[in-house]
Protein backbone atom coordinates (compact mmCIF):
# COMPACT_ATOMS: atom_id res chain seq x y z
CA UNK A 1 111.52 86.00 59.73
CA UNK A 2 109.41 89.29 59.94
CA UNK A 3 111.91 92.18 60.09
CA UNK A 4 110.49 96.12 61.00
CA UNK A 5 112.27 99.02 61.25
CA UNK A 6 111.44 102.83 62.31
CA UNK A 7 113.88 105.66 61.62
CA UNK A 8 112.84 108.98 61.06
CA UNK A 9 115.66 109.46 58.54
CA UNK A 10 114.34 107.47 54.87
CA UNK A 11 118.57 106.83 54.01
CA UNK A 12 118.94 104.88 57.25
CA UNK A 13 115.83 102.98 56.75
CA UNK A 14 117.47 102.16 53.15
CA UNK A 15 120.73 101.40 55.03
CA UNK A 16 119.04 98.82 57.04
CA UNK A 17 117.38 97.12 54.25
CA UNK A 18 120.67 96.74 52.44
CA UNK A 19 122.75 95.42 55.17
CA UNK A 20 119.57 92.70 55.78
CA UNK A 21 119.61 91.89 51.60
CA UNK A 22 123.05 90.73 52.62
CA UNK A 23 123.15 89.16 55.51
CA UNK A 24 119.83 86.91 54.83
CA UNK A 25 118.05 84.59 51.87
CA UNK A 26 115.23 86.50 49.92
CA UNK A 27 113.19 84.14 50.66
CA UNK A 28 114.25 83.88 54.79
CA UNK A 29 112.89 87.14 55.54
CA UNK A 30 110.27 90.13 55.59
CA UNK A 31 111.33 93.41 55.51
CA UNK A 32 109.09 96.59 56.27
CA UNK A 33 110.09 100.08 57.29
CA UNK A 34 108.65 103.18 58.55
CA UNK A 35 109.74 107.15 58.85
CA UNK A 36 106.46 107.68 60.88
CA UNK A 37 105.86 107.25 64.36
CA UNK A 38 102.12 106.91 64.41
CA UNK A 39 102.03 105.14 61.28
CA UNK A 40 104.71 102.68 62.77
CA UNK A 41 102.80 102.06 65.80
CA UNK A 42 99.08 101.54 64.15
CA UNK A 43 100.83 98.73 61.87
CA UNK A 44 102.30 96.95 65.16
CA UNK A 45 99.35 96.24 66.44
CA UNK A 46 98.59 93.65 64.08
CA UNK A 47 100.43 90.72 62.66
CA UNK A 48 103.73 88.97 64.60
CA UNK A 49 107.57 90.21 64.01
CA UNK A 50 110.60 88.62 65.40
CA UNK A 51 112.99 91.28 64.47
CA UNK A 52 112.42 95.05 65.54
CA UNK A 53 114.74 97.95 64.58
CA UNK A 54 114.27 100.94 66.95
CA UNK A 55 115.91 104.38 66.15
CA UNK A 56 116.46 105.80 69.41
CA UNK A 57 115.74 109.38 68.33
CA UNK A 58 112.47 110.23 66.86
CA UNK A 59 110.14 113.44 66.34
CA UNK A 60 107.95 114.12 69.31
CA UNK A 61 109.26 111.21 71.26
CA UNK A 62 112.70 108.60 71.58
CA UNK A 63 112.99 105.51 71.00
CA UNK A 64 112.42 104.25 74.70
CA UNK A 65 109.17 105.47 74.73
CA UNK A 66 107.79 103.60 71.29
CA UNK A 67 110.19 100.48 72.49
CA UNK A 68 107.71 100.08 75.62
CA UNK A 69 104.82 100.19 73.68
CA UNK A 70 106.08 97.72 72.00
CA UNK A 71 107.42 95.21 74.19
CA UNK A 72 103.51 95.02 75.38
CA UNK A 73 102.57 94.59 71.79
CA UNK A 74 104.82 91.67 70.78
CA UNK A 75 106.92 90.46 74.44
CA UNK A 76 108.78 87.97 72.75
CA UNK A 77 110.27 89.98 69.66
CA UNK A 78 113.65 90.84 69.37
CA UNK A 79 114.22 94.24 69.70
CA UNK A 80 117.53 96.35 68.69
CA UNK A 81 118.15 99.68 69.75
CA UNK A 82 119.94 101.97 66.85
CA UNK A 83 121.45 105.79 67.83
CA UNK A 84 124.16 108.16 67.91
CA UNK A 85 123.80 108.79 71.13
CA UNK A 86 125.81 105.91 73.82
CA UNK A 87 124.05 107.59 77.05
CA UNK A 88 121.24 106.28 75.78
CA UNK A 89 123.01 102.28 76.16
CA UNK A 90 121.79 101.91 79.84
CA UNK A 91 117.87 102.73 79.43
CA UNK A 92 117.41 101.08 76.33
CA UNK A 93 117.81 97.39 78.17
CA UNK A 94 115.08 98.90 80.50
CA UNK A 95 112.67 96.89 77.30
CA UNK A 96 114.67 94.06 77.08
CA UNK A 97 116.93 94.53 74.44
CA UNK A 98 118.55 92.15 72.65
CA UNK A 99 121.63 94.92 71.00
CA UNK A 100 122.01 98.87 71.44
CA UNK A 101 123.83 99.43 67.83
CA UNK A 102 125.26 102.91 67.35
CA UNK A 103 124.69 104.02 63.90
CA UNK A 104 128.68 104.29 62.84
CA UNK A 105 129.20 100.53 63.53
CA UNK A 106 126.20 99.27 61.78
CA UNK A 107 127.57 97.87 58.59
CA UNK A 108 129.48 95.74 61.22
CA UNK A 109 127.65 95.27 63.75
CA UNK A 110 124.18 94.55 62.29
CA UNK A 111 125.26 91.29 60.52
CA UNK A 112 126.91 90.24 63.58
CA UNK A 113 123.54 90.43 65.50
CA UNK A 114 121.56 89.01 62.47
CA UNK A 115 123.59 86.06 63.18
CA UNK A 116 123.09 85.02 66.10
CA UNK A 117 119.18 85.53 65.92
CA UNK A 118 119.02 83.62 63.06
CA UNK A 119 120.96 80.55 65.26
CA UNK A 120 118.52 81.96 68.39
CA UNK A 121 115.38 81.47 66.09
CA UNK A 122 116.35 78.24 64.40
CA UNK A 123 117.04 76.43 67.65
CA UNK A 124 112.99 77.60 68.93
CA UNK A 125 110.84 75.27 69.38
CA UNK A 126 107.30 75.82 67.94
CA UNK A 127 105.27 73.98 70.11
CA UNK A 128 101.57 72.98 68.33
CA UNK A 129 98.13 72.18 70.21
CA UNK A 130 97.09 68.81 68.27
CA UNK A 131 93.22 67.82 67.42
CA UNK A 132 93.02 64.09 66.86
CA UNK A 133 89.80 61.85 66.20
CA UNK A 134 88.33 59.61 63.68
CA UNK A 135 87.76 62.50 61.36
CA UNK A 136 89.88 64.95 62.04
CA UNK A 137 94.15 65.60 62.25
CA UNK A 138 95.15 69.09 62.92
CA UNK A 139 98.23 70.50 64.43
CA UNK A 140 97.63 74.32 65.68
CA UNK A 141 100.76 76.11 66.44
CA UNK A 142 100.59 77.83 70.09
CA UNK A 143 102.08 80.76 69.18
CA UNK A 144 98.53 81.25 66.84
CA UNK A 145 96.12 80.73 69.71
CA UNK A 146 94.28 83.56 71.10
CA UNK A 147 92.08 81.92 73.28
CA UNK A 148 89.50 78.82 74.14
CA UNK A 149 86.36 78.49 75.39
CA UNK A 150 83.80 75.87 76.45
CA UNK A 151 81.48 75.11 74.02
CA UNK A 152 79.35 72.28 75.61
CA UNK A 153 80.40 69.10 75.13
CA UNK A 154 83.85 70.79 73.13
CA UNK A 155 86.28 73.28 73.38
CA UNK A 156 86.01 76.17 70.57
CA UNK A 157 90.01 77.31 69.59
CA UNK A 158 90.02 80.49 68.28
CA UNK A 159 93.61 81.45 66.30
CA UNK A 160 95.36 83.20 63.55
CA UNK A 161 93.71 81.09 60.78
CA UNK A 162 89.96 80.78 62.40
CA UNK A 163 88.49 78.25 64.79
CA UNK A 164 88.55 74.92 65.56
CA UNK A 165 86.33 72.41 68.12
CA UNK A 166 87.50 69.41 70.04
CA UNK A 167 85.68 67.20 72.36
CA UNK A 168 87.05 67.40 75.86
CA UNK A 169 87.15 69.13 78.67
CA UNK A 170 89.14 72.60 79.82
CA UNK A 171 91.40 70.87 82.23
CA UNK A 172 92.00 68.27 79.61
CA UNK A 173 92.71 71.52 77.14
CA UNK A 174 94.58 73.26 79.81
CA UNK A 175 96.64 70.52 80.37
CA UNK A 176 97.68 70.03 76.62
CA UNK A 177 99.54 73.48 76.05
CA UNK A 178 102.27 75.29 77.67
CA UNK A 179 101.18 76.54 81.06
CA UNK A 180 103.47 79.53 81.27
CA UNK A 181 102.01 80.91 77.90
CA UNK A 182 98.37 80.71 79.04
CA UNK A 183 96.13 81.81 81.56
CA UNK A 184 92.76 80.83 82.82
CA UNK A 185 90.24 83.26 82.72
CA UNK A 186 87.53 81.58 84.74
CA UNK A 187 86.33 77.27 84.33
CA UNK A 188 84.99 77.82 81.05
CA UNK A 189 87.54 80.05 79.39
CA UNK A 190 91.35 80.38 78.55
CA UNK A 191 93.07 82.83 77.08
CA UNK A 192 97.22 83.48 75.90
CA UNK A 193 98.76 85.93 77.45
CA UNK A 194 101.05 86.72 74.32
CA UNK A 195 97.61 87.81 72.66
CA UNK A 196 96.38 90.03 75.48
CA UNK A 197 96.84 93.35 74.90
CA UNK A 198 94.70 95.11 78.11
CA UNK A 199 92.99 94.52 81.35
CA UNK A 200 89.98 96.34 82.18
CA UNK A 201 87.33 96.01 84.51
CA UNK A 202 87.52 92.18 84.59
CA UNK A 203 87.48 92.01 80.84
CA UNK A 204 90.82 90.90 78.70
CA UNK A 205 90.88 92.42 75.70
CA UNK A 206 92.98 90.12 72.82
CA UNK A 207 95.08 90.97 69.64
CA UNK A 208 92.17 90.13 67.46
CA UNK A 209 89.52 92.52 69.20
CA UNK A 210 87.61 89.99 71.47
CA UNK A 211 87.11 90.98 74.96
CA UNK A 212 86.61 88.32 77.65
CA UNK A 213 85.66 88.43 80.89
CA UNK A 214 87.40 87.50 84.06
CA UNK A 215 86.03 85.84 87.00
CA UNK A 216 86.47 87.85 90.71
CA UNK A 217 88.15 84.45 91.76
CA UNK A 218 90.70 84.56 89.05
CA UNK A 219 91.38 88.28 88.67
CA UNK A 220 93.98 88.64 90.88
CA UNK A 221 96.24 86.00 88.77
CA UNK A 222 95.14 86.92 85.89
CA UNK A 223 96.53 90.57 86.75
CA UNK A 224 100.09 88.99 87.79
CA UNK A 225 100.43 86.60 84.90
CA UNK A 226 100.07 89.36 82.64
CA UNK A 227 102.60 91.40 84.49
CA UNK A 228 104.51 88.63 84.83
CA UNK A 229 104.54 87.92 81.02
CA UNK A 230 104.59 91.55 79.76
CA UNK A 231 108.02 92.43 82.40
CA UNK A 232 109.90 88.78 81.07
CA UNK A 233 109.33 87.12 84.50
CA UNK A 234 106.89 84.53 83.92
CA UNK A 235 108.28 81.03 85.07
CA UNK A 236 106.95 77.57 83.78
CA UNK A 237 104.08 76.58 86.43
């Protein structure tokens, strides 16, 4: 698991990684924490993380505010709310929080949370995007995927760990992989809407930089399967 933490305040960011040493394996996790805002933020928009610990009061902004950004960065991480402050309880779920913490009850409260997400995460199913011919076995992990496109006779899958080609078609692609996590762009390309990160005059632009454009036919969809995705409201199609 990838764990991140901001707190403006270094001994709480200490506190946190102490209270994860205990509750998890060395080897189970990731732990990385931040004092800075900006720095915090830069860093997010790269890499995955399943665990997010949000202070709730921060220099120059709160905790809501970085907690959206977030939530559009990474829509499926788990994110937990950590403050003083209870009148802040209501808002924070406004982001879809898994726990609001208060910082007195964390040395019991933490672990409790821990626990279930560690049950949570270990009953998710990866699903995988398999290649299959005479020369070739792969198994891609959907999660990975940023997009595909048409490349004549093949489909060209661009993901975490580089590209890879498979003869057939885009409905026969499109078909393969879990609807509700995809969308299609126009016939020739498809792109995951965990991985897109803006929509801007008809172009997409995706976690790893690559903007693609979207058809006048399709843009409307596109538009509300990204709000859809982003808000937790996408349903299986």
């Amino acid at each position: 698991m990838k764990i991140v933490a901001l707190d403006d305040e270094e001994q709480y960011i200490e506190l946190l990684k102490e209270i994860t040493k205990k509750s998890y394996r060395e080897e189970d996790y990731e732990f990385r924490g931040y004092t800075n805002v900006e720095s915090f933020l830069f860093d997010m928009e790269d890499g995955e993380y399943d665990i997010i610990l949000l202070d709730m009061e921060l220099p120059g902004t709160n905790g809501l505010e970085v907690g959206q950004k977030v939530r559009l960065l990474h829509p499926e991480a788990f994110i937990i709310f950590i403050t003083n402050h209870v009148e802040y309880a209501v808002e924070a779920y406004e982001v879809n929080t898994f726990r609001y913490i208060p910082k007195v009850l964390l040395k019991e409260k933490l672990p409790e949370a821990y626990n279930v997400l560690w049950i949570e995460m270990q009953l998710k199913e990866r699903k995988y995007f398999v290649i299959q011919n005479q020369s070739k076995l792969e198994r891609i992990p959907e999660d990975t995927i940023y997009y595909m496109v048409k490349d004549k006779k093949y489909v060209r899958i661009v993901h975490r760990n580089g590209e890879s080609r498979v003869r057939m078609t885009m409905d026969e692609a499109f078909a393969r992989i879990t609807a509700s996590d995809f969308v299609r762009l126009d016939r020739s390309q498809i792109a995951s809407l965990r991985h897109i990160m803006s929509l801007s005059a008809h172009k997409v632009k995706l976690r790893d930089g690559t903007f693609l454009s979207v058809s006048q036919p399709q843009l409307t969809n596109v538009k509300n399967r990204i709000m859809e995705y982003w808000s937790g409201t996408y349903k299986t199609r």
